[in-house]
PDB file of N, CA and C in Angstrom:
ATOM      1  N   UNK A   1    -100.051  38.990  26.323  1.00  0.00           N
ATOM      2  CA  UNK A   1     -98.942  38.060  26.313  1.00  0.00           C
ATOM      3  C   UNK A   1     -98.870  37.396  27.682  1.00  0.00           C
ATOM      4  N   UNK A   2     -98.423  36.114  27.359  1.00  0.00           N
ATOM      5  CA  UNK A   2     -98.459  35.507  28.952  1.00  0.00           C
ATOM      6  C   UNK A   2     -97.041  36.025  29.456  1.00  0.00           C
ATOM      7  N   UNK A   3     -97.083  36.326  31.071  1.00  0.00           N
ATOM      8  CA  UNK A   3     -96.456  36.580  32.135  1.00  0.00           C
ATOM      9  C   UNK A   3     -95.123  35.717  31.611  1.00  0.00           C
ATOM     10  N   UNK A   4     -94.936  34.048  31.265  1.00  0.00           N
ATOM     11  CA  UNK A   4     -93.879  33.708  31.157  1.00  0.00           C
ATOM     12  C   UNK A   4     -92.768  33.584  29.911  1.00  0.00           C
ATOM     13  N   UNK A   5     -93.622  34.654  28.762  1.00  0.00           N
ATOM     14  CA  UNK A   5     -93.470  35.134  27.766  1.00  0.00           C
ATOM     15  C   UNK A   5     -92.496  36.228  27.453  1.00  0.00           C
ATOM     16  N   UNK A   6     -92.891  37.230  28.240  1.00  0.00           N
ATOM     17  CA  UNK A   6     -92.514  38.482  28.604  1.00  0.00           C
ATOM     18  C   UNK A   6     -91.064  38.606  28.168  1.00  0.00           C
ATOM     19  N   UNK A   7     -90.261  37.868  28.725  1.00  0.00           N
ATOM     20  CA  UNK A   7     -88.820  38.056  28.280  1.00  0.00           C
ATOM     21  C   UNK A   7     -88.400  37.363  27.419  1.00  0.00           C
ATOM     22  N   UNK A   8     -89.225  36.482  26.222  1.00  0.00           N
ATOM     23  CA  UNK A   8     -88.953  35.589  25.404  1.00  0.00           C
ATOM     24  C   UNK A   8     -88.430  36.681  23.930  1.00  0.00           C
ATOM     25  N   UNK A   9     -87.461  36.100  23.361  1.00  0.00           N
ATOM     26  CA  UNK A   9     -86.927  36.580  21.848  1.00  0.00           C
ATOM     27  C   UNK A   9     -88.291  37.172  21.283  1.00  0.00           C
ATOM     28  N   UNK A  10     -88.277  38.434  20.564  1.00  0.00           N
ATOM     29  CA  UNK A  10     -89.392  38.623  19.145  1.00  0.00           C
ATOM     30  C   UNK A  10     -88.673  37.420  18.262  1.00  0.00           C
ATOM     31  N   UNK A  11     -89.379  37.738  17.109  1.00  0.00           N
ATOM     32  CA  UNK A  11     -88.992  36.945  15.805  1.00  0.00           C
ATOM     33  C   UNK A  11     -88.343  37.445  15.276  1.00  0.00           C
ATOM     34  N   UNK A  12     -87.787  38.867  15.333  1.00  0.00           N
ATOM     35  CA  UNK A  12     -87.029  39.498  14.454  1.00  0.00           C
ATOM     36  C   UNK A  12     -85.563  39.599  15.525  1.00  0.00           C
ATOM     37  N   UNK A  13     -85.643  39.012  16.773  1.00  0.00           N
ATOM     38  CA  UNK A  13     -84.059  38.973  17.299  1.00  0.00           C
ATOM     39  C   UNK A  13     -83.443  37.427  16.555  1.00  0.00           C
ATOM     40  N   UNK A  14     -84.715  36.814  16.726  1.00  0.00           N
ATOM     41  CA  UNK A  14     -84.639  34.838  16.189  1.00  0.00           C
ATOM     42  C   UNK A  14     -83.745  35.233  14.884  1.00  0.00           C
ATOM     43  N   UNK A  15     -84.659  35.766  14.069  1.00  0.00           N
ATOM     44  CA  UNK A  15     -83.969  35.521  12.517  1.00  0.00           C
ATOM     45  C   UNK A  15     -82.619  36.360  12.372  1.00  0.00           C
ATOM     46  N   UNK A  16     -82.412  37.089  13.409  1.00  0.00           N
ATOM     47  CA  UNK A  16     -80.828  37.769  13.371  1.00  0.00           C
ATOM     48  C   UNK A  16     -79.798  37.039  13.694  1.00  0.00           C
ATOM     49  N   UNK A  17     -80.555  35.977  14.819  1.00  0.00           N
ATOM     50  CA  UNK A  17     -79.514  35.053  15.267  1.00  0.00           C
ATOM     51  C   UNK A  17     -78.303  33.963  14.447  1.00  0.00           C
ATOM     52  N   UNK A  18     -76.986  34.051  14.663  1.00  0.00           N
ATOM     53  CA  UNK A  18     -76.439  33.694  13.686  1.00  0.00           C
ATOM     54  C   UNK A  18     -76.525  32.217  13.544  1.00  0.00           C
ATOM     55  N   UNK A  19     -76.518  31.294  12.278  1.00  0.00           N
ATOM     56  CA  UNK A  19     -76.872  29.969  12.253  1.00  0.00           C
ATOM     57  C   UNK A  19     -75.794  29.202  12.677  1.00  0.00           C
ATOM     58  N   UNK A  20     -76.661  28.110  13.565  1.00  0.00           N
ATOM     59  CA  UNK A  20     -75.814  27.244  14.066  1.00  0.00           C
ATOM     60  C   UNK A  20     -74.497  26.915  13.145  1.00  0.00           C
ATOM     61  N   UNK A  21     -73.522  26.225  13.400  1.00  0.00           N
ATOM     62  CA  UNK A  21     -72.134  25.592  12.493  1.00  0.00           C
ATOM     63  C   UNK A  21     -71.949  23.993  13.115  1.00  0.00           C
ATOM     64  N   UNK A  22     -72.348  23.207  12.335  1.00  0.00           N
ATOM     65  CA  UNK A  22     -72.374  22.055  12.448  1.00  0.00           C
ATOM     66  C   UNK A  22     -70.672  21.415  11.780  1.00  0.00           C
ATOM     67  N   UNK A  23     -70.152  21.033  12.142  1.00  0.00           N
ATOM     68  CA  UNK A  23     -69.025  20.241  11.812  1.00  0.00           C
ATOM     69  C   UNK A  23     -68.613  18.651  11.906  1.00  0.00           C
ATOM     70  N   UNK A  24     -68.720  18.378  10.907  1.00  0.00           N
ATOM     71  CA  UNK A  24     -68.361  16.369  11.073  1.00  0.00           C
ATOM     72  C   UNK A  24     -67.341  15.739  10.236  1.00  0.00           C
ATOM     73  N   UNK A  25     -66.914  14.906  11.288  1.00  0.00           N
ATOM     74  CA  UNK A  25     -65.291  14.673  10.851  1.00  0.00           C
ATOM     75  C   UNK A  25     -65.849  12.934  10.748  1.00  0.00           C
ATOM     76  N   UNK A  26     -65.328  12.355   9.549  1.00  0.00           N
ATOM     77  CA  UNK A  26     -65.347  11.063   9.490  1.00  0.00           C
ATOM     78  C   UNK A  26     -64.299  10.135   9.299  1.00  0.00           C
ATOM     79  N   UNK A  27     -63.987   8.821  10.320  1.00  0.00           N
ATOM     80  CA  UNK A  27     -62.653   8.366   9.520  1.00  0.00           C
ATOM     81  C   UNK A  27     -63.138   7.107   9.438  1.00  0.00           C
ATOM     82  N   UNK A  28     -62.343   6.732   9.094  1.00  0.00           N
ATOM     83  CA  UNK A  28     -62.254   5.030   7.937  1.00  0.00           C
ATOM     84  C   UNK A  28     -61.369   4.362   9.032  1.00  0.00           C
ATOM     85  N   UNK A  29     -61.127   2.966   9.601  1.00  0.00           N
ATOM     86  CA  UNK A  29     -60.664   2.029  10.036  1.00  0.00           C
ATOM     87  C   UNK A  29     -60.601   1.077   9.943  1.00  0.00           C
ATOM     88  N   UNK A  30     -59.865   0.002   9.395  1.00  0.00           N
ATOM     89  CA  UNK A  30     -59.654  -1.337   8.823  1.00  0.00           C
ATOM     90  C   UNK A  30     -59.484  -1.535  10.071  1.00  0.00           C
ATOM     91  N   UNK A  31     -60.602  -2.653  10.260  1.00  0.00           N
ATOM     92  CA  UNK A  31     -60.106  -3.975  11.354  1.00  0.00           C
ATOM     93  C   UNK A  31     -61.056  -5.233  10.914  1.00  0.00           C
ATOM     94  N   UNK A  32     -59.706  -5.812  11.015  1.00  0.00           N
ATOM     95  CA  UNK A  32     -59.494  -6.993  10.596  1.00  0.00           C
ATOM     96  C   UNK A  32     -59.662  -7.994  11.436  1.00  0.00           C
ATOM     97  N   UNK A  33     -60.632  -9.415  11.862  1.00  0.00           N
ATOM     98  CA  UNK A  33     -60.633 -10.220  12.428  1.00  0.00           C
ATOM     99  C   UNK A  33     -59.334 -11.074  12.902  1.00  0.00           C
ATOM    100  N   UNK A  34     -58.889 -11.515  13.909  1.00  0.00           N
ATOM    101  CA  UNK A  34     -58.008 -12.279  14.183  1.00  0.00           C
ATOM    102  C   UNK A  34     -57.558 -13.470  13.368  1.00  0.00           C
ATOM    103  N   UNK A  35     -58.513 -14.020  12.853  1.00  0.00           N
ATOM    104  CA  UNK A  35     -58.663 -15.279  12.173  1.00  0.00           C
ATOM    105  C   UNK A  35     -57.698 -14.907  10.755  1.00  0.00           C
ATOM    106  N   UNK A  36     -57.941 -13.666  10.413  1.00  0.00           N
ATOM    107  CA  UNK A  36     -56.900 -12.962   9.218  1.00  0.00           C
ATOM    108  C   UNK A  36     -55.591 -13.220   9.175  1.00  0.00           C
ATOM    109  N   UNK A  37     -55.297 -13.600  10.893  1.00  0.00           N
ATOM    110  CA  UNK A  37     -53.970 -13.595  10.925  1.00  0.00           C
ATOM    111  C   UNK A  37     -53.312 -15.453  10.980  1.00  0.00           C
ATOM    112  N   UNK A  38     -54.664 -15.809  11.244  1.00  0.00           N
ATOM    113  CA  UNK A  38     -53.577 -17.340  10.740  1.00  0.00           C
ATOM    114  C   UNK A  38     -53.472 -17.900   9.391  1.00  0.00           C
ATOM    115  N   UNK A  39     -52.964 -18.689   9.541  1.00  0.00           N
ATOM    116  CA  UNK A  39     -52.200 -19.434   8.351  1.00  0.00           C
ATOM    117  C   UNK A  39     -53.018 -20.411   7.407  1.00  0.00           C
ATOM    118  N   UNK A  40     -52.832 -20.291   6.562  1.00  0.00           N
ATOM    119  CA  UNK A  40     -53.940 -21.100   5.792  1.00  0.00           C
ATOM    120  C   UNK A  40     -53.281 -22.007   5.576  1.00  0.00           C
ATOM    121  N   UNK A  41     -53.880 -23.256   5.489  1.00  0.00           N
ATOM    122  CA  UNK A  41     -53.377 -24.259   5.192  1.00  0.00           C
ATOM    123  C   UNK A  41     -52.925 -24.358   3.531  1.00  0.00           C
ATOM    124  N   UNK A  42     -51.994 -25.396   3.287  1.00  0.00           N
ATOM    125  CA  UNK A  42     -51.354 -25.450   2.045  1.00  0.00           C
ATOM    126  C   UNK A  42     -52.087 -26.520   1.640  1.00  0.00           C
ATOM    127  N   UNK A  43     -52.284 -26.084   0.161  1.00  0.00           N
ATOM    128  CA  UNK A  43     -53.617 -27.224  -0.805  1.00  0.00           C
ATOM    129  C   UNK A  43     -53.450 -28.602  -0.662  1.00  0.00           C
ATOM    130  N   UNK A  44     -53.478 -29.454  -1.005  1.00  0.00           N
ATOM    131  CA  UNK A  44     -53.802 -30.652  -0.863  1.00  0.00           C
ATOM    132  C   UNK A  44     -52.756 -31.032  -1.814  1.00  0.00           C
ATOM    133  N   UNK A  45     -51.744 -32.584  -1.928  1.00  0.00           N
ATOM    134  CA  UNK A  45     -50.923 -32.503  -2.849  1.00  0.00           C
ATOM    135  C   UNK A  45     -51.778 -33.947  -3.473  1.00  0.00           C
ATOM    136  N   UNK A  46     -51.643 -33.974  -4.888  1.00  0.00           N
ATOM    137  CA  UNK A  46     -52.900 -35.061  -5.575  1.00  0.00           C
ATOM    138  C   UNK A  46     -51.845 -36.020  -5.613  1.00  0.00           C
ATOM    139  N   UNK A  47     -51.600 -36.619  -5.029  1.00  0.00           N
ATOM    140  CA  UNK A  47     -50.943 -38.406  -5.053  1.00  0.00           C
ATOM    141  C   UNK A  47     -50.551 -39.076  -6.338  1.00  0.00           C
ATOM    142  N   UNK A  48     -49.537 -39.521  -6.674  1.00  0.00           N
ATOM    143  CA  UNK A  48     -49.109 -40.452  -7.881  1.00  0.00           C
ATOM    144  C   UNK A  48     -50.443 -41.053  -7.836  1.00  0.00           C
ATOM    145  N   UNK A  49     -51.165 -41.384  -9.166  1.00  0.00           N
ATOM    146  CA  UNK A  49     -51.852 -42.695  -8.964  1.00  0.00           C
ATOM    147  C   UNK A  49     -52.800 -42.526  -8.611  1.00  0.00           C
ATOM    148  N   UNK A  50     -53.734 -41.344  -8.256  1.00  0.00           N
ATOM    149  CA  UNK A  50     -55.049 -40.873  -7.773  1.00  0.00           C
ATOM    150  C   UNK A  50     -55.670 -40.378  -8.904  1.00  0.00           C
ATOM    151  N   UNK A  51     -57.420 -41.092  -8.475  1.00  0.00           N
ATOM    152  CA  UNK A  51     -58.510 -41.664  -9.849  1.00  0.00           C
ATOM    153  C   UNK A  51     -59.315 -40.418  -9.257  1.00  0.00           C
ATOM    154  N   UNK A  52     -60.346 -40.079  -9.864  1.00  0.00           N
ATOM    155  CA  UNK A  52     -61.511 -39.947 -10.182  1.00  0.00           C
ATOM    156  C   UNK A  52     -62.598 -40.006 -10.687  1.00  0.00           C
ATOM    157  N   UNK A  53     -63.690 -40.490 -10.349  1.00  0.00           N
ATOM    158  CA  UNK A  53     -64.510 -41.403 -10.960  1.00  0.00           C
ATOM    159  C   UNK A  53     -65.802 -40.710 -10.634  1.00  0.00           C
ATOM    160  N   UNK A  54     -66.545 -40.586 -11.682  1.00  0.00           N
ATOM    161  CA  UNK A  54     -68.207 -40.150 -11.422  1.00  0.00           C
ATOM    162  C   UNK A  54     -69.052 -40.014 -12.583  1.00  0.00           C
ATOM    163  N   UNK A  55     -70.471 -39.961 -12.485  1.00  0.00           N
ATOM    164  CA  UNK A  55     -71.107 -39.538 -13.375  1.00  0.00           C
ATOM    165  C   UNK A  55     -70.827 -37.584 -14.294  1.00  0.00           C
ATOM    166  N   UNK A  56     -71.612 -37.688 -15.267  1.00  0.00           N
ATOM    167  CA  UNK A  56     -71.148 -36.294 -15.521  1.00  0.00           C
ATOM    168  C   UNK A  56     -71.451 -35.051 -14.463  1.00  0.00           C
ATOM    169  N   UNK A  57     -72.910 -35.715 -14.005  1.00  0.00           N
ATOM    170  CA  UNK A  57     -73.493 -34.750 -12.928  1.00  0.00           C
ATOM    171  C   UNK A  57     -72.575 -34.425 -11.771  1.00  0.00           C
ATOM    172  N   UNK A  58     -71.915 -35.734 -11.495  1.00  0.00           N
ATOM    173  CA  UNK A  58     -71.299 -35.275 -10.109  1.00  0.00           C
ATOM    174  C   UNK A  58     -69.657 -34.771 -10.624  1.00  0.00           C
ATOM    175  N   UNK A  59     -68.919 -34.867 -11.815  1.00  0.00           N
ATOM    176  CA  UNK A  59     -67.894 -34.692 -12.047  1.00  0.00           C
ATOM    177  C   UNK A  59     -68.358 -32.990 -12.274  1.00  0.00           C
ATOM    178  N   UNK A  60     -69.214 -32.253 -13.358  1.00  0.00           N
ATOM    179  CA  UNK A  60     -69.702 -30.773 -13.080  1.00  0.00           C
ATOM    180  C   UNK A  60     -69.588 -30.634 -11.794  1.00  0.00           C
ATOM    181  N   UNK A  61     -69.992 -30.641 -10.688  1.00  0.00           N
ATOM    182  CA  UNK A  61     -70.591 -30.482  -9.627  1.00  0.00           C
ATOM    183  C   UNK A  61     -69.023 -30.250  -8.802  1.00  0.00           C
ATOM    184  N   UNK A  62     -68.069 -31.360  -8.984  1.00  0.00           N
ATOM    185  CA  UNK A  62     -66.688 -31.264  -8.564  1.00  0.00           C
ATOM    186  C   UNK A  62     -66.322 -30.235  -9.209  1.00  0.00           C
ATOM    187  N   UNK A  63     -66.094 -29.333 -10.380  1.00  0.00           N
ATOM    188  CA  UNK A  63     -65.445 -29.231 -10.694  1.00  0.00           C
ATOM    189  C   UNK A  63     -66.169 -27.478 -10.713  1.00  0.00           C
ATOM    190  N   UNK A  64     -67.411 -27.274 -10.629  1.00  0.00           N
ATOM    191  CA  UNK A  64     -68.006 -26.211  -9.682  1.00  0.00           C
ATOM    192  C   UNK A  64     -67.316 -25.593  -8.620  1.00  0.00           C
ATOM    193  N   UNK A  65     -67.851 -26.412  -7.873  1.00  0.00           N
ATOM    194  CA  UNK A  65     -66.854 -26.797  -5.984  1.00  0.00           C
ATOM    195  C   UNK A  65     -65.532 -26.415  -6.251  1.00  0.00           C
ATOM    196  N   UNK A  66     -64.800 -26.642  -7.380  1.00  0.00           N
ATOM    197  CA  UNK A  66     -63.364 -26.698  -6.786  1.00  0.00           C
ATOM    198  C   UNK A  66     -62.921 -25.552  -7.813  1.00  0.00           C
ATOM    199  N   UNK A  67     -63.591 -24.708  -8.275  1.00  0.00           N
ATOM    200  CA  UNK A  67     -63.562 -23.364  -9.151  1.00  0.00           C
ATOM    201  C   UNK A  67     -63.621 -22.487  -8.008  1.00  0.00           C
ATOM    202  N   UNK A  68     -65.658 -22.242  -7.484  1.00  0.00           N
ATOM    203  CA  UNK A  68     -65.521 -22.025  -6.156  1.00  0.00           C
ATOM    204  C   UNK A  68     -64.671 -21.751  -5.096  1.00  0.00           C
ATOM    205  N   UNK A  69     -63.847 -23.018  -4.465  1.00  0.00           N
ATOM    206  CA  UNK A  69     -62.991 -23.117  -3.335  1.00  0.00           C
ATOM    207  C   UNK A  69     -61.916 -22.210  -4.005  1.00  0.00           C
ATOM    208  N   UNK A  70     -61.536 -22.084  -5.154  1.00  0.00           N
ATOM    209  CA  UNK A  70     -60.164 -21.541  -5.199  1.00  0.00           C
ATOM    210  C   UNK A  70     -60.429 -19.942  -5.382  1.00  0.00           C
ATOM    211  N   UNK A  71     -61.722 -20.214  -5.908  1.00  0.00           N
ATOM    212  CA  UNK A  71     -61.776 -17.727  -5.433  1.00  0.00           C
ATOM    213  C   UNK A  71     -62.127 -17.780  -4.150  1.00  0.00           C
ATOM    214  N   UNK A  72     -62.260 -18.813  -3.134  1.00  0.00           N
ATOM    215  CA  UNK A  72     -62.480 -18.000  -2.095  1.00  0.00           C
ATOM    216  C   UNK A  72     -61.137 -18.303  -1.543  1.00  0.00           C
ATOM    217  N   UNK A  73     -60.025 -19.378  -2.061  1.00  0.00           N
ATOM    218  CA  UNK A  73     -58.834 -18.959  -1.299  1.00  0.00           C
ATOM    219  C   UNK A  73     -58.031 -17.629  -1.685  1.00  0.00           C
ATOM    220  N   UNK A  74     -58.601 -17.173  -3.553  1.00  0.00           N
ATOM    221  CA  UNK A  74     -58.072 -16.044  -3.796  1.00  0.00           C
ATOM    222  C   UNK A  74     -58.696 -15.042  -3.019  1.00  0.00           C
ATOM    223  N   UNK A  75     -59.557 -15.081  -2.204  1.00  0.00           N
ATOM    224  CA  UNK A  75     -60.267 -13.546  -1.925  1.00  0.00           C
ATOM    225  C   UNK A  75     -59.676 -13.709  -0.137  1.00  0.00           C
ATOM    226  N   UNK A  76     -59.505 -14.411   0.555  1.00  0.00           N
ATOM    227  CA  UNK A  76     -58.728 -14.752   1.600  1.00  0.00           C
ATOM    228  C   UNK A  76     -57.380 -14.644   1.599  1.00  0.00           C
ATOM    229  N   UNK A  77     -56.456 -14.937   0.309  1.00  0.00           N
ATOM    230  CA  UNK A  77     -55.216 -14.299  -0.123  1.00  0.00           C
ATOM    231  C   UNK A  77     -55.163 -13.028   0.173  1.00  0.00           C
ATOM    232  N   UNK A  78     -56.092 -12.291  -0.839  1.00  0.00           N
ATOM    233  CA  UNK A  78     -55.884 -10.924  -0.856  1.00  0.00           C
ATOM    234  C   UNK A  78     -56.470 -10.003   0.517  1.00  0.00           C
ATOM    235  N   UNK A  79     -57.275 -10.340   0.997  1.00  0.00           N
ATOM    236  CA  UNK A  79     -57.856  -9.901   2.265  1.00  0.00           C
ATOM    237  C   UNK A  79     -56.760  -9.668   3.289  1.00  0.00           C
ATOM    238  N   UNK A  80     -55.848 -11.054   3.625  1.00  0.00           N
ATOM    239  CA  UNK A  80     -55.014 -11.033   4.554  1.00  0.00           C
ATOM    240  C   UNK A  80     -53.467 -10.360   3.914  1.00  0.00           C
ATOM    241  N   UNK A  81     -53.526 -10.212   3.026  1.00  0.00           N
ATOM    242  CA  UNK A  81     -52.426  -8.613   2.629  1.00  0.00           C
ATOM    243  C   UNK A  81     -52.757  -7.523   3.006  1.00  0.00           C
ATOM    244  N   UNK A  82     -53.881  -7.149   2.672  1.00  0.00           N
ATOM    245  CA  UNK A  82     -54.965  -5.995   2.852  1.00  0.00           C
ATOM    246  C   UNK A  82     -54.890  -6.032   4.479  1.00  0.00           C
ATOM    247  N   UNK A  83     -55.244  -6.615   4.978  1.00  0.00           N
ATOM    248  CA  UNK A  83     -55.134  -6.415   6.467  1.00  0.00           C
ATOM    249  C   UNK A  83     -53.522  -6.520   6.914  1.00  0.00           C
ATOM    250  N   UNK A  84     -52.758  -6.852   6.406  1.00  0.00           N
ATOM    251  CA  UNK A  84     -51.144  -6.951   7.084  1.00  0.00           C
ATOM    252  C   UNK A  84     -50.529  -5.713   6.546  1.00  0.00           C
ATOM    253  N   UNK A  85     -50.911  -4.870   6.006  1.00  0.00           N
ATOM    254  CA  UNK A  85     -50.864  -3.837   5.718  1.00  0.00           C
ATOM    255  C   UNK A  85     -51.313  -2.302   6.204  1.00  0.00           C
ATOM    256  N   UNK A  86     -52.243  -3.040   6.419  1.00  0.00           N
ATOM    257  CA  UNK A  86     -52.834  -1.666   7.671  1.00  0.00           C
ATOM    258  C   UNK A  86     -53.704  -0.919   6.349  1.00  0.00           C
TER     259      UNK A  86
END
């Protein structure tokens, strides 16, 4: 046995040894961007007397867009409750 051996554990003190105890604590934290906290602007009000005019392609296409825009003001609604809430 080498000299710097000599006082090293057998294998049979190793496997007596009691097993490590690992412990992990996890938490959850909502944070919320600043931007959460301002104000959204209020929709657009459609004017007495205001046209719209287009082919079918571009009237789909509006009407895509403006399906669109309104779940993402619903998901920005609900987000900034969710965050004013903690």
């Amino acid at each position: 046995m080498l000299p710097a051996c000599g006082n090293s554990l057998t294998d049979g003190a190793v496997a007596s040894a009691p097993a490590p105890v690992i412990e992990r604590h996890i938490e959850v934290k909502l944070a919320c961007p600043a931007e959460m906290d301002a104000p959204i602007a209020p929709r657009p009000v459609v004017p007495d007397g205001a046209e719209l005019r287009g082919n079918a392609a571009g009237m789909s296409w509006l009407g895509e867009f403006t399906a669109w825009a309104n779940g993402l003001f619903g998901t920005l609604l609900d987000a900034q409750k969710v965050c004013a809430h903690g």
